[in-house]
C-alpha atoms as a PDB file:
ATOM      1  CA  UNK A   1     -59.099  81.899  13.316  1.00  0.00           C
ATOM      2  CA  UNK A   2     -58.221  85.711  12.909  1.00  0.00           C
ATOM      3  CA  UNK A   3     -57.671  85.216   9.324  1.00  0.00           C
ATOM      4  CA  UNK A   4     -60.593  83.507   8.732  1.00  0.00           C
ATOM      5  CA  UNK A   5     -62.666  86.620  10.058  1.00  0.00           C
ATOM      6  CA  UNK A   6     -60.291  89.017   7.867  1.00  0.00           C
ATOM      7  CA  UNK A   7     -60.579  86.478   4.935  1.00  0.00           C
ATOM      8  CA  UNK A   8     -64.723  86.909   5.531  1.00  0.00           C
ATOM      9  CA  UNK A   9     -65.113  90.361   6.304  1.00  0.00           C
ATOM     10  CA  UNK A  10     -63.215  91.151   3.018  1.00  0.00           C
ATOM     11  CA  UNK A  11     -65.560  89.045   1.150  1.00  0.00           C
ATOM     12  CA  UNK A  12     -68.285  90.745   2.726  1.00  0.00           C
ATOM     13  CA  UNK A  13     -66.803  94.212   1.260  1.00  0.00           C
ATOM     14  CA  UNK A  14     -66.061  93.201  -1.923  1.00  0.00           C
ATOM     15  CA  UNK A  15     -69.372  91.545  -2.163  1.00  0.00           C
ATOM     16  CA  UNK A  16     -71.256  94.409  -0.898  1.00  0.00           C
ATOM     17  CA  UNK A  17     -69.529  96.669  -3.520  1.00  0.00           C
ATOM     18  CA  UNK A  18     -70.405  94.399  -6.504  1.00  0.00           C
ATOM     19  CA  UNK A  19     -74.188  94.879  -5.549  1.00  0.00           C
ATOM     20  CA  UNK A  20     -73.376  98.292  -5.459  1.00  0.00           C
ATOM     21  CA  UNK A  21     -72.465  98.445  -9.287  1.00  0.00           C
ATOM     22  CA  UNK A  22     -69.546  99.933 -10.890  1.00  0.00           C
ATOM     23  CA  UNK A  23     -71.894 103.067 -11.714  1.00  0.00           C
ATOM     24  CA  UNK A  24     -72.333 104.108  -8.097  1.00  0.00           C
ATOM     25  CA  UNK A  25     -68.788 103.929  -7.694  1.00  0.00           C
ATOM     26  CA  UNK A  26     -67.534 106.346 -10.121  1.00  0.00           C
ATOM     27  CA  UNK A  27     -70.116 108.365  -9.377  1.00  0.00           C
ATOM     28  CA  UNK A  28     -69.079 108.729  -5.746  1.00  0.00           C
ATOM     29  CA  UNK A  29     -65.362 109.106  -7.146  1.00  0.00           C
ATOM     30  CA  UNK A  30     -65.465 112.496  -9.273  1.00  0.00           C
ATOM     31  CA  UNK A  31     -68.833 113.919  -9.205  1.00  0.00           C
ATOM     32  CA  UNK A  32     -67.884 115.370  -5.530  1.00  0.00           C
ATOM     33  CA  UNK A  33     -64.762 117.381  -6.505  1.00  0.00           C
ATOM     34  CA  UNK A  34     -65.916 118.187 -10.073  1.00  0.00           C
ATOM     35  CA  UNK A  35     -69.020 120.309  -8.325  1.00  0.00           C
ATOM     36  CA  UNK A  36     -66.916 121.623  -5.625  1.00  0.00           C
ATOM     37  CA  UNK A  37     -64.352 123.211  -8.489  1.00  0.00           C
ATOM     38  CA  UNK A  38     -67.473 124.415 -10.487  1.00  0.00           C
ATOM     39  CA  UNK A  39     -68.900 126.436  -7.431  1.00  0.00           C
ATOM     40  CA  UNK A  40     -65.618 127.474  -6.733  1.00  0.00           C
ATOM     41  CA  UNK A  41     -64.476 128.824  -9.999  1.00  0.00           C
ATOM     42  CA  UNK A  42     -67.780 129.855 -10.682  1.00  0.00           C
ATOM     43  CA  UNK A  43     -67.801 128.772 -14.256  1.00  0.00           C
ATOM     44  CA  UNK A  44     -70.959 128.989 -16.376  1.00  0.00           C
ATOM     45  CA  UNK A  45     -71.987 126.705 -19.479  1.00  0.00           C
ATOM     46  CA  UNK A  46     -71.966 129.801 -22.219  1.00  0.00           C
ATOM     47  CA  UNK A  47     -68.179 130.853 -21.226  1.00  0.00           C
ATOM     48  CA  UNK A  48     -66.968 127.185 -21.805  1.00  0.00           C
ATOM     49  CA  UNK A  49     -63.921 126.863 -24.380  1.00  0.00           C
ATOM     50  CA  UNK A  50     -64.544 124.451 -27.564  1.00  0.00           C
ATOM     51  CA  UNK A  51     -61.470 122.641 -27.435  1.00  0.00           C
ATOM     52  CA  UNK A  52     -62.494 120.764 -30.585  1.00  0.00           C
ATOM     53  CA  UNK A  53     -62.798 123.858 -32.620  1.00  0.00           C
ATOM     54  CA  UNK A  54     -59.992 124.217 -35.684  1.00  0.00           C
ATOM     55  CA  UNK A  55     -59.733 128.251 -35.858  1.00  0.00           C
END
């Protein structure tokens, strides 16, 4: 019987996740610490390197 309620409740999870879609997922993920470091570094848009540049 307890695995049966563990068995469900993990269903229940994974099933409420799936609804959730993989977008709100990743979103939740990086977005956080990415616009913590920004703030914190203080980094505007104009000073940003081009890494893709061949000089």
């Amino acid at each position: 019987v307890k695995v049966w309620f563990q068995n469900r409740r993990t269903k229940y999870k994974r099933q409420k996740l799936e609804e959730e879609g993989p977008e709100s997922q990743q979103k939740k993920k990086g977005s956080h610490h990415v616009n913590r470091w920004r703030l914190a570094t203080k980094q505007s848009s104009p000073e940003d390197i081009d890494v893709t540049s061949e000089d």
